[in-house]
PDB file of N, CA and C in Angstrom:
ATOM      1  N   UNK A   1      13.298 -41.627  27.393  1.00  0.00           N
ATOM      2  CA  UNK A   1      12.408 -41.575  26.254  1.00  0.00           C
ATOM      3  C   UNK A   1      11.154 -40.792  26.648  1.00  0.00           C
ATOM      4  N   UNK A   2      10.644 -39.695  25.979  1.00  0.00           N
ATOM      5  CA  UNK A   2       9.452 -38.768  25.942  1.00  0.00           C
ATOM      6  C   UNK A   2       8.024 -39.905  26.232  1.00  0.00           C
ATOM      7  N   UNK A   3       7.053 -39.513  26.933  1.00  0.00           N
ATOM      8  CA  UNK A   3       6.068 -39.983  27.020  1.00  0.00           C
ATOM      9  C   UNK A   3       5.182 -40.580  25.700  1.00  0.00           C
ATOM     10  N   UNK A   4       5.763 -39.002  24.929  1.00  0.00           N
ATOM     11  CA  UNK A   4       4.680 -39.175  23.386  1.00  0.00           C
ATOM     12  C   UNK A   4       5.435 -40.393  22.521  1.00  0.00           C
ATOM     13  N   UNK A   5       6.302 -40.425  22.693  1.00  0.00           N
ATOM     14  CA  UNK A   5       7.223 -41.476  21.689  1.00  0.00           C
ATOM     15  C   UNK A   5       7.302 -42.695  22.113  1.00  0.00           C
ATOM     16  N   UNK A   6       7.086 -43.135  23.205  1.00  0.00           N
ATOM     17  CA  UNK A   6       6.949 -44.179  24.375  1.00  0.00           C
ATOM     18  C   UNK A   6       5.689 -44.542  23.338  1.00  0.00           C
ATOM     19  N   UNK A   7       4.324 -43.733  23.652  1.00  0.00           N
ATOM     20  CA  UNK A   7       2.900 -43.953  23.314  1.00  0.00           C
ATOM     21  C   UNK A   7       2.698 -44.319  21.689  1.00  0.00           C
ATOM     22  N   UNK A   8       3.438 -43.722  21.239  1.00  0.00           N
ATOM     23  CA  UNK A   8       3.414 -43.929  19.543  1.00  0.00           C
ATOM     24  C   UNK A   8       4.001 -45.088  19.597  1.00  0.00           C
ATOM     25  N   UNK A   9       5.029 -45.936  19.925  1.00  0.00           N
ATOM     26  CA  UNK A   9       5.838 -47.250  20.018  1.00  0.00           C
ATOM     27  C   UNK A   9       5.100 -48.176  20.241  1.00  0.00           C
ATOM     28  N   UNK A  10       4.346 -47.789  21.335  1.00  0.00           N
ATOM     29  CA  UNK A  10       3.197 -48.660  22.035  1.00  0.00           C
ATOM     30  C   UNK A  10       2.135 -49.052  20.600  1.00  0.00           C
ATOM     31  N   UNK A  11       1.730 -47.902  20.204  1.00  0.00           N
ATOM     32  CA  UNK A  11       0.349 -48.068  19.307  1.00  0.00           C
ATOM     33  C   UNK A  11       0.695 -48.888  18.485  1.00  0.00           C
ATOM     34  N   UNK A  12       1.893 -48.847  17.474  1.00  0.00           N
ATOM     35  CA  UNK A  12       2.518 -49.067  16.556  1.00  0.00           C
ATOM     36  C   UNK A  12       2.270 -50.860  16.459  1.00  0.00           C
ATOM     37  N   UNK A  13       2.742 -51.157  17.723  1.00  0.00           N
ATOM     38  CA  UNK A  13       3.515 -52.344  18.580  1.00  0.00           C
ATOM     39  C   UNK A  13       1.240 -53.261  18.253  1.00  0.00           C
ATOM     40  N   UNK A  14       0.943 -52.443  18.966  1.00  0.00           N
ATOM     41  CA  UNK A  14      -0.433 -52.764  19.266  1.00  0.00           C
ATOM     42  C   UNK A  14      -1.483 -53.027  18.232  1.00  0.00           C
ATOM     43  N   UNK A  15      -0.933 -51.649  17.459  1.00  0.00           N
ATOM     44  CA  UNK A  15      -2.096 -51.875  16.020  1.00  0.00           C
ATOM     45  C   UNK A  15      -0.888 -51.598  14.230  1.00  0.00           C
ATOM     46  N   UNK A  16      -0.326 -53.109  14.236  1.00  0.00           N
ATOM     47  CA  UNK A  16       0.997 -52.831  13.421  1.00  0.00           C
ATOM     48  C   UNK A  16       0.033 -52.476  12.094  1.00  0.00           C
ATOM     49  N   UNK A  17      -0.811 -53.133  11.947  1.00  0.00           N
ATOM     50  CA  UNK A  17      -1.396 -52.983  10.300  1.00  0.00           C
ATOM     51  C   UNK A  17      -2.171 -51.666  10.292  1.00  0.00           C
ATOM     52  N   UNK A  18      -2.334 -50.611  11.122  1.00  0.00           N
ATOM     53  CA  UNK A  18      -2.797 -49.407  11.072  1.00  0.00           C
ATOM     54  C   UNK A  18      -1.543 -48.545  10.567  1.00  0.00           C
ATOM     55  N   UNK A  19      -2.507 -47.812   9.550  1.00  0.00           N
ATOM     56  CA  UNK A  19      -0.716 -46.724   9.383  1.00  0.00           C
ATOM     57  C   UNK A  19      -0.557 -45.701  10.103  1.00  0.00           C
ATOM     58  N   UNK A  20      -1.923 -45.161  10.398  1.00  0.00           N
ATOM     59  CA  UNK A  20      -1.670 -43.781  11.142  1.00  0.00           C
ATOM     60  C   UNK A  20      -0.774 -44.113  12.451  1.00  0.00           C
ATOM     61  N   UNK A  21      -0.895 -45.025  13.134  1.00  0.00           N
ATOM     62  CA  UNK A  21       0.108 -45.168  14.340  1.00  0.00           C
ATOM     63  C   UNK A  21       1.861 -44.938  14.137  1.00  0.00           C
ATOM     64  N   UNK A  22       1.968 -45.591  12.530  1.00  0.00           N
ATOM     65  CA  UNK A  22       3.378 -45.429  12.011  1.00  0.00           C
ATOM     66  C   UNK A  22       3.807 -44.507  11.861  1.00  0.00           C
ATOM     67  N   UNK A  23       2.648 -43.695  10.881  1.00  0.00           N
ATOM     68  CA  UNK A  23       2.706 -42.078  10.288  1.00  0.00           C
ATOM     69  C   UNK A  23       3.203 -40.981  11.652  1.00  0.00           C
ATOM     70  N   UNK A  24       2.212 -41.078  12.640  1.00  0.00           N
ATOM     71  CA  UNK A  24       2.856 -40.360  13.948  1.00  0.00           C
ATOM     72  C   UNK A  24       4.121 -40.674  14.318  1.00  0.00           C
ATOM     73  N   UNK A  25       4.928 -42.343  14.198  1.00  0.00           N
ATOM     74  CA  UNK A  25       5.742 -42.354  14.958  1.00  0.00           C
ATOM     75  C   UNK A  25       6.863 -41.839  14.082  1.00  0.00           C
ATOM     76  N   UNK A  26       6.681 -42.090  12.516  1.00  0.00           N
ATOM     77  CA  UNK A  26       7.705 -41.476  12.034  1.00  0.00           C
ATOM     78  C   UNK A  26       7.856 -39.804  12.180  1.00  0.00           C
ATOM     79  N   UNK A  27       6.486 -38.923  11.815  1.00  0.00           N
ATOM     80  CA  UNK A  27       6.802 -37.565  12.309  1.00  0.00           C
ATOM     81  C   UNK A  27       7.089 -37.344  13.716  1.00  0.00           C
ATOM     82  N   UNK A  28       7.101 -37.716  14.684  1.00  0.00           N
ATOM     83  CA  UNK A  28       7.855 -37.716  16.053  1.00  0.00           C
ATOM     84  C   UNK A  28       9.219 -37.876  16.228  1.00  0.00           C
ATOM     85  N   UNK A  29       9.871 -39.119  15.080  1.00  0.00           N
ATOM     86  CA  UNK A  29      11.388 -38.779  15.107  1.00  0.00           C
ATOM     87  C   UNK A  29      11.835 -37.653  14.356  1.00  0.00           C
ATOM     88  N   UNK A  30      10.983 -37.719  13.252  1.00  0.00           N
ATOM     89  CA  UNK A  30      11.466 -36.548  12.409  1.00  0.00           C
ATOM     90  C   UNK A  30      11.632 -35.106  12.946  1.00  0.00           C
ATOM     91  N   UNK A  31      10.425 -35.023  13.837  1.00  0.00           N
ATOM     92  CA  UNK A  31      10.697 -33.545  14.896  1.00  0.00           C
ATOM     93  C   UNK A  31      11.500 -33.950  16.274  1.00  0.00           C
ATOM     94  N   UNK A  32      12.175 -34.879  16.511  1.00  0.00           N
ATOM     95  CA  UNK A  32      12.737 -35.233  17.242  1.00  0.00           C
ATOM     96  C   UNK A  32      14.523 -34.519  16.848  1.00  0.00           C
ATOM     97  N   UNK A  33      14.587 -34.951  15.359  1.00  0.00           N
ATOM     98  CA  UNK A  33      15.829 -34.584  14.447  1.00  0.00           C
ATOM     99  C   UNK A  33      15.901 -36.385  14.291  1.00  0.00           C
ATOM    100  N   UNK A  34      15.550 -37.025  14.617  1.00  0.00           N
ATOM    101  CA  UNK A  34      16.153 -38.474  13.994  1.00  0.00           C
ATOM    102  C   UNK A  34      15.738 -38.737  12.968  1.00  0.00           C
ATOM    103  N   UNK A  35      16.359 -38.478  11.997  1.00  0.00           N
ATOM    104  CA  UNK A  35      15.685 -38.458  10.647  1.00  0.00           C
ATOM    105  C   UNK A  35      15.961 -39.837  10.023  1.00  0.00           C
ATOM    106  N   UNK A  36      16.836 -41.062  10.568  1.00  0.00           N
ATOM    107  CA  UNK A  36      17.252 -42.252   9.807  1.00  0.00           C
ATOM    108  C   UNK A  36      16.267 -42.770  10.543  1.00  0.00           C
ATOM    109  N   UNK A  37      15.921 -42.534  11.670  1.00  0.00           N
ATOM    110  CA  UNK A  37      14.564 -43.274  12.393  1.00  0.00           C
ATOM    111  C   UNK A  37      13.271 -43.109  11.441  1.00  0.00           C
ATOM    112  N   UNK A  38      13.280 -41.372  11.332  1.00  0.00           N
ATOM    113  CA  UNK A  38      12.288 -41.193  10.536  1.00  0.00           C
ATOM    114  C   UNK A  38      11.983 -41.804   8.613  1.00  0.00           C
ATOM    115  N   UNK A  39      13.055 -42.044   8.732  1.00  0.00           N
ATOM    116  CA  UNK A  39      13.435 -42.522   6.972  1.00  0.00           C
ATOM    117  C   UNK A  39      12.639 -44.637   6.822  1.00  0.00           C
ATOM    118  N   UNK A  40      13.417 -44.312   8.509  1.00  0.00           N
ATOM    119  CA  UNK A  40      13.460 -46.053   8.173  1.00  0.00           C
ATOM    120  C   UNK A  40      11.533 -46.259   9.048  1.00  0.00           C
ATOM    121  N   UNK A  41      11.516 -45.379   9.760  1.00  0.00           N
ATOM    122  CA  UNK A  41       9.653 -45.682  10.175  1.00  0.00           C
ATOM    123  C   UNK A  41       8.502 -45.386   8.694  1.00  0.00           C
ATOM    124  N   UNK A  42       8.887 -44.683   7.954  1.00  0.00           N
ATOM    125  CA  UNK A  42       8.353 -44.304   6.382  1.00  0.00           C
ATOM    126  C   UNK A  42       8.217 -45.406   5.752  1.00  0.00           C
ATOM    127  N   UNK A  43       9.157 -46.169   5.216  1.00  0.00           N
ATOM    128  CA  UNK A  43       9.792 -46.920   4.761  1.00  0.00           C
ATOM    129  C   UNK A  43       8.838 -48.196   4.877  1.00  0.00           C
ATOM    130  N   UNK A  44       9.365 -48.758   6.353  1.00  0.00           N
ATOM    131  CA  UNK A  44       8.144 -49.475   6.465  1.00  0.00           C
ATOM    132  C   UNK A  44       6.567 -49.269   5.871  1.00  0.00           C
ATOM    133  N   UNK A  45       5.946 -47.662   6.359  1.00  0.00           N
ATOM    134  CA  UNK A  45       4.477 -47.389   6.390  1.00  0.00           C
ATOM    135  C   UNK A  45       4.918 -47.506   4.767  1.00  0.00           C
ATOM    136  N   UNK A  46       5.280 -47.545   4.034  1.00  0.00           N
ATOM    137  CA  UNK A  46       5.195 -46.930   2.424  1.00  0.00           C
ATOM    138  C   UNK A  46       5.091 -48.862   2.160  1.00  0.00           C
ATOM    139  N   UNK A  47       5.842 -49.571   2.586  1.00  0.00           N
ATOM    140  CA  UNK A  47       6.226 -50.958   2.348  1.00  0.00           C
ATOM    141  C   UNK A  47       4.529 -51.760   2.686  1.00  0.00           C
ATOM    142  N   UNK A  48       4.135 -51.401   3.690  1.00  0.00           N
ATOM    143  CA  UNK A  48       2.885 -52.032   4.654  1.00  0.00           C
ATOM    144  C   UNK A  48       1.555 -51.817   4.277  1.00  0.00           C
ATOM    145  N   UNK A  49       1.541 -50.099   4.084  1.00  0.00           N
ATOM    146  CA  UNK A  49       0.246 -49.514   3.644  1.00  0.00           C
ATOM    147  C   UNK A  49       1.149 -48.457   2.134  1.00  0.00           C
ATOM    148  N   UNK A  50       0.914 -49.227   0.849  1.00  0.00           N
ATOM    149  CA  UNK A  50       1.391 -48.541  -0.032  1.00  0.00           C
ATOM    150  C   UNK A  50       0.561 -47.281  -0.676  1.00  0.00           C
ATOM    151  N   UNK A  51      -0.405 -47.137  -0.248  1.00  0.00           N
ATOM    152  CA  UNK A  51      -1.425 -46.267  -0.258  1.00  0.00           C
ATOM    153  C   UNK A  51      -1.621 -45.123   0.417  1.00  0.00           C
ATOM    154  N   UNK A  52      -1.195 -44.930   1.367  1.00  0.00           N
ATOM    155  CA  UNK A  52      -0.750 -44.123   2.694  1.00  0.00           C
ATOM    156  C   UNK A  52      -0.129 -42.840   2.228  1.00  0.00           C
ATOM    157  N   UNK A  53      -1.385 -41.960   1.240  1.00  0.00           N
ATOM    158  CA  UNK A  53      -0.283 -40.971   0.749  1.00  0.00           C
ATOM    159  C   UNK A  53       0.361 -40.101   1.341  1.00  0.00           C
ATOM    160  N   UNK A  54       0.000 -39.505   2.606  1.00  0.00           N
ATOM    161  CA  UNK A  54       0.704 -38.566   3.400  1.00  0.00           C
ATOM    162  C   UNK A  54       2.160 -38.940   3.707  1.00  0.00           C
ATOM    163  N   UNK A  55       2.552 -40.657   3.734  1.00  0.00           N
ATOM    164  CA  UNK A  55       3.670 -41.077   4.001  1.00  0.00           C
ATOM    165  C   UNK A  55       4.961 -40.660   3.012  1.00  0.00           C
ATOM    166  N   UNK A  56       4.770 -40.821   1.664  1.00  0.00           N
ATOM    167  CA  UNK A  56       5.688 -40.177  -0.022  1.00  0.00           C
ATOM    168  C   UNK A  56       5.712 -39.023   0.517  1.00  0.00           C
ATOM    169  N   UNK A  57       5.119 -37.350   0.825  1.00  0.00           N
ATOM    170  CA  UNK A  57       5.771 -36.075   0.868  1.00  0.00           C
ATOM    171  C   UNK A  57       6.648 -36.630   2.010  1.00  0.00           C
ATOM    172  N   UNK A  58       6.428 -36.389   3.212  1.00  0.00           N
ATOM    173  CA  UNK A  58       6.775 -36.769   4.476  1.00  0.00           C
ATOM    174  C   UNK A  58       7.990 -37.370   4.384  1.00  0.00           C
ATOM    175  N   UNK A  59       8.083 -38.209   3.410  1.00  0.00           N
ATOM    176  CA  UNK A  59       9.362 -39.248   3.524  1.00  0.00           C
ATOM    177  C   UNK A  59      10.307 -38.387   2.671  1.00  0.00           C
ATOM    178  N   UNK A  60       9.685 -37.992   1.820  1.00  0.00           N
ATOM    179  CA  UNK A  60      10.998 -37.087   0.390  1.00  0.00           C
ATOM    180  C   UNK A  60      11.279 -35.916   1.377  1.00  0.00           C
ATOM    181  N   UNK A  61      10.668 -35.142   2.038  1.00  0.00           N
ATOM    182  CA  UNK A  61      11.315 -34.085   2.321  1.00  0.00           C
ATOM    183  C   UNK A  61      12.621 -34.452   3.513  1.00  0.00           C
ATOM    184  N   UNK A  62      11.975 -35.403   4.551  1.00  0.00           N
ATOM    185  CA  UNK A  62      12.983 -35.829   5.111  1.00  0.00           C
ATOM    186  C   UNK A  62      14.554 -36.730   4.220  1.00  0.00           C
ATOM    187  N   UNK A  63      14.100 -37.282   3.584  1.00  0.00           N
ATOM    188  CA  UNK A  63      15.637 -37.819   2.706  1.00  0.00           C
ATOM    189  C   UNK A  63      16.423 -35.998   1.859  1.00  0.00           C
ATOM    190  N   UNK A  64      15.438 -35.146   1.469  1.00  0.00           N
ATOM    191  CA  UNK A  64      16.103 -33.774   0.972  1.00  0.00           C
ATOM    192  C   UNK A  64      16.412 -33.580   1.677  1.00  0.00           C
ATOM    193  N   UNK A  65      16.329 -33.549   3.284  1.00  0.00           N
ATOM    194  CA  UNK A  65      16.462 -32.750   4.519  1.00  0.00           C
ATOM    195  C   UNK A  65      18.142 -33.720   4.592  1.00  0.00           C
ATOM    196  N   UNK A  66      18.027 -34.913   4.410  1.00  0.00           N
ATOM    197  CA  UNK A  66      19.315 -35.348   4.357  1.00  0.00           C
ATOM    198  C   UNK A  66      20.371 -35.622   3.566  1.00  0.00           C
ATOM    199  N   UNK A  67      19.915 -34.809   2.275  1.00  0.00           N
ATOM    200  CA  UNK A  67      21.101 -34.540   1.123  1.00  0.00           C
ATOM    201  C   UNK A  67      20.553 -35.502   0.001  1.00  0.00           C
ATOM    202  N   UNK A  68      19.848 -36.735   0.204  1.00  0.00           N
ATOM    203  CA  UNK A  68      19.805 -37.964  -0.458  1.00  0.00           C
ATOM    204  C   UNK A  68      18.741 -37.704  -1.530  1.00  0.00           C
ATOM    205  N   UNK A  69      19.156 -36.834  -2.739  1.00  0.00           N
ATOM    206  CA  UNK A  69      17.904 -35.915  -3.653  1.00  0.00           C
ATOM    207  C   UNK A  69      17.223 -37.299  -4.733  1.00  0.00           C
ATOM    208  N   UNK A  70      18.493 -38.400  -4.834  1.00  0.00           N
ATOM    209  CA  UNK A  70      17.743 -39.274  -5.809  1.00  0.00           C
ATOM    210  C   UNK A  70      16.692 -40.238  -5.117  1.00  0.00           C
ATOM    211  N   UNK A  71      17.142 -40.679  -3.657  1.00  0.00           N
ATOM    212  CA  UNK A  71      16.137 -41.682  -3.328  1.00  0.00           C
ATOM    213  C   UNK A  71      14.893 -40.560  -2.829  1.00  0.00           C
ATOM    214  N   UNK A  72      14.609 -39.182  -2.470  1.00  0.00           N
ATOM    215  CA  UNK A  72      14.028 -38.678  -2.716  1.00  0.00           C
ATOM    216  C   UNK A  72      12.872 -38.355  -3.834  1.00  0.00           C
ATOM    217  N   UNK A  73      13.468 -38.479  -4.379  1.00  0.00           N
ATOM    218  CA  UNK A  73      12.673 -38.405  -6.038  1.00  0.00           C
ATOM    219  C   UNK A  73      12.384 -39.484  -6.719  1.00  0.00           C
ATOM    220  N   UNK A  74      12.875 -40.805  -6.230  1.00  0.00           N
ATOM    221  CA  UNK A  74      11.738 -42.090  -5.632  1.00  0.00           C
ATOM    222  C   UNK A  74      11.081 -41.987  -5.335  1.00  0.00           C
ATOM    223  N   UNK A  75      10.624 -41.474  -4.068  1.00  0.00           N
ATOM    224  CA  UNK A  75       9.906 -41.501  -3.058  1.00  0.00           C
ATOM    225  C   UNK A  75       8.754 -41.077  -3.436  1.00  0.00           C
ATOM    226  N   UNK A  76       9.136 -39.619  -4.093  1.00  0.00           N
ATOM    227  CA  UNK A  76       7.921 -38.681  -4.501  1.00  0.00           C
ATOM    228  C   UNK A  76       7.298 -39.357  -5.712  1.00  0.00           C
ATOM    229  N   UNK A  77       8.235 -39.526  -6.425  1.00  0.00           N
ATOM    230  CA  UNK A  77       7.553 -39.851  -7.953  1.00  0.00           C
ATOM    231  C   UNK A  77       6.733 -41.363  -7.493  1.00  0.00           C
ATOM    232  N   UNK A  78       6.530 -41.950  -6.415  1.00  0.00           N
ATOM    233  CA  UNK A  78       6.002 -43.382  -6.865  1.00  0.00           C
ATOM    234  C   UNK A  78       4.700 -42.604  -5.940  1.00  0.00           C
ATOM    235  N   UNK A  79       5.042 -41.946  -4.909  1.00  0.00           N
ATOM    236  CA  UNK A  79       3.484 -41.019  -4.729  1.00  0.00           C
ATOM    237  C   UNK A  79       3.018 -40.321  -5.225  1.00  0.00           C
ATOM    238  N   UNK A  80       3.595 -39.783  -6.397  1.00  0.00           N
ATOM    239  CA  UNK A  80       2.550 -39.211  -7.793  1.00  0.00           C
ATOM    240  C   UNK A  80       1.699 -40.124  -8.160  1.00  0.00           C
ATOM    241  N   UNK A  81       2.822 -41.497  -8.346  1.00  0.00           N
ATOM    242  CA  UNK A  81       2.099 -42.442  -9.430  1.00  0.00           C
ATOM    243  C   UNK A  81       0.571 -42.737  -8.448  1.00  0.00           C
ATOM    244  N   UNK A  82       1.219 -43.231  -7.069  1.00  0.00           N
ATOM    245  CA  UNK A  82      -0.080 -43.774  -5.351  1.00  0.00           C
ATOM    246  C   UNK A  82      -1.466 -42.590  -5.778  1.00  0.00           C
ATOM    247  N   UNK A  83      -1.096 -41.666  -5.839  1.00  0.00           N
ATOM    248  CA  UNK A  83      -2.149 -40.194  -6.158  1.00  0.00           C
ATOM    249  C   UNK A  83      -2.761 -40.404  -7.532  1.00  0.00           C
ATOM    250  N   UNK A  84      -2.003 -39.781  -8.348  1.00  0.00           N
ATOM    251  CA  UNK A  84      -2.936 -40.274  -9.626  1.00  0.00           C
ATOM    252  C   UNK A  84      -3.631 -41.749  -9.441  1.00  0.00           C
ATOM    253  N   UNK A  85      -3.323 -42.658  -9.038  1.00  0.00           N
ATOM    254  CA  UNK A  85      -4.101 -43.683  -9.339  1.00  0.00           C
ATOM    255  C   UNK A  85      -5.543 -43.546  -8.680  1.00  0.00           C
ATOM    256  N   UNK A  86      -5.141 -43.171  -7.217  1.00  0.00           N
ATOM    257  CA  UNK A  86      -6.092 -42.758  -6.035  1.00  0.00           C
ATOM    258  C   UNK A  86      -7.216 -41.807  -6.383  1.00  0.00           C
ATOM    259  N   UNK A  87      -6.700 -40.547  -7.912  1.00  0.00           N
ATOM    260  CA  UNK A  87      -7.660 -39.575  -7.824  1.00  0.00           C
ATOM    261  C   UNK A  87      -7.369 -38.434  -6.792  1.00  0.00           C
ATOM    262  N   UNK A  88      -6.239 -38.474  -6.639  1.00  0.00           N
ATOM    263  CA  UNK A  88      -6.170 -37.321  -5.092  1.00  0.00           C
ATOM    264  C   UNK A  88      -5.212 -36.377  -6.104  1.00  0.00           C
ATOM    265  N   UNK A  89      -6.130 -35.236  -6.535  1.00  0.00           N
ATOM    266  CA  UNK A  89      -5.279 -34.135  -7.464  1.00  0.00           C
ATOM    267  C   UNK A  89      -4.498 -33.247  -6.427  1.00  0.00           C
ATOM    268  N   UNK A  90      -4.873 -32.800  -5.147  1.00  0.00           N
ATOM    269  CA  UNK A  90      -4.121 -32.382  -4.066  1.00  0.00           C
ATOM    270  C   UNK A  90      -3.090 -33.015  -3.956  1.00  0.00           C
ATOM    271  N   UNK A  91      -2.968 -34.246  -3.414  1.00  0.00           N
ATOM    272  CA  UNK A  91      -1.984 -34.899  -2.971  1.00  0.00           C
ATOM    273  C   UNK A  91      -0.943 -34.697  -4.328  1.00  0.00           C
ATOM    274  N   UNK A  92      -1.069 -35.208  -5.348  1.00  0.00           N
ATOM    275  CA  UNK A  92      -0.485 -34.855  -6.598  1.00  0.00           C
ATOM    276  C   UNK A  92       0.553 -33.905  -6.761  1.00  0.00           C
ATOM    277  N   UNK A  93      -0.405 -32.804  -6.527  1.00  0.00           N
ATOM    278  CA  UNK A  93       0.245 -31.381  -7.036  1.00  0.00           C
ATOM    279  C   UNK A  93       1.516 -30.867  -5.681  1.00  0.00           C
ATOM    280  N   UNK A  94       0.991 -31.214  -4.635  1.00  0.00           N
ATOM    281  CA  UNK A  94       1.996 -31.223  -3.557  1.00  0.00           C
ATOM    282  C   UNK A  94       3.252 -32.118  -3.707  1.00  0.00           C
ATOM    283  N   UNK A  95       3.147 -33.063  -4.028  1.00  0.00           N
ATOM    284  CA  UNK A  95       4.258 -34.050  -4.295  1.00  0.00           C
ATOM    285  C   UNK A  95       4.702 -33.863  -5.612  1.00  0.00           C
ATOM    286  N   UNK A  96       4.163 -32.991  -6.604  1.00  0.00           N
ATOM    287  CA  UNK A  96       4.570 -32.690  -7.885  1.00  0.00           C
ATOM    288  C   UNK A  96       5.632 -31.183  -7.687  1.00  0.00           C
ATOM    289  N   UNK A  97       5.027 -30.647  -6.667  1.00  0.00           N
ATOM    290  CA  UNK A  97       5.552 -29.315  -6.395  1.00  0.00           C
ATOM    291  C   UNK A  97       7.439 -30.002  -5.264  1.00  0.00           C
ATOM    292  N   UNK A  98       6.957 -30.826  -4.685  1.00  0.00           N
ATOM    293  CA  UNK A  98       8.028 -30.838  -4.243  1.00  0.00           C
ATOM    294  C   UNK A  98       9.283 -31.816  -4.870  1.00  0.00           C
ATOM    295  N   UNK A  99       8.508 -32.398  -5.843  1.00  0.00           N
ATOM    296  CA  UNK A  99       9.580 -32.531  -7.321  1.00  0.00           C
ATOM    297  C   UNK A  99      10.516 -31.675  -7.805  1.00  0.00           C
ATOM    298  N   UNK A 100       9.844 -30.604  -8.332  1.00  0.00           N
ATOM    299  CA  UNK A 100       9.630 -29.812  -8.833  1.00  0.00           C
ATOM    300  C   UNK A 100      11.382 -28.911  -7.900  1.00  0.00           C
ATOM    301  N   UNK A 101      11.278 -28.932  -6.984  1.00  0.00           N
ATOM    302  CA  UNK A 101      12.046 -27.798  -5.915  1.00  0.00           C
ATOM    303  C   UNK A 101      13.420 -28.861  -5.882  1.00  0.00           C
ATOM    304  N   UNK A 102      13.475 -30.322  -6.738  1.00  0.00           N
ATOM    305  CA  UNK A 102      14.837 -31.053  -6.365  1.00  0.00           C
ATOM    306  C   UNK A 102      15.298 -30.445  -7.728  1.00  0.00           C
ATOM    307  N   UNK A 103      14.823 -30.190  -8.377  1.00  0.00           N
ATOM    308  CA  UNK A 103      15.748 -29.623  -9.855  1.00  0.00           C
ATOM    309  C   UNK A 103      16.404 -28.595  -9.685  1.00  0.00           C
TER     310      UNK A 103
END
């Protein structure tokens, strides 16, 4: 096991109610190629910190990345809804755009 992924496990382990520790560990599998790691570390952060908007793109592109276009478009559409509520017109339009590319 990589040092960095070791360290992200650790944090995770250490500070569970922080998301950013999750958020890293899921993009670490995801550039790893473990993308059911990465699906199922999302998953959690989306479950834990439902607010966590960076977690909705992150998670949809990885489920597109794995064929799975409807739970995808879950994913995204309930981080439209996380964004609009939040006021984050960025976050929005990014997760609207990558709607947008499952049609």
């Amino acid at each position: 096991m990589s040092t960095r992924l070791q360290a992200l496990l650790d944090a995770v382990e250490s500070l569970p109610h922080d998301p950013f520790p999750r958020y890293g560990l899921a993009l670490e599998y995801k550039g790893l190629g473990r993308r059911e790691e990465a699906v199922e570390t999302f998953r959690k952060l989306m479950d834990g910190s439902p607010d966590y908007l960076p977690a909705y793109l992150q998670a949809g592109m990885v489920l597109m990345d794995l064929g799975r276009a409807d739970q995808a478009r879950e994913v995204l559409e309930r981080g439209v809804d996380v964004a609009g509520r939040k006021g984050d017109g960025h976050a929005r339009s990014e997760l609207m755009a990558a709607l947008a590319s499952l049609s």
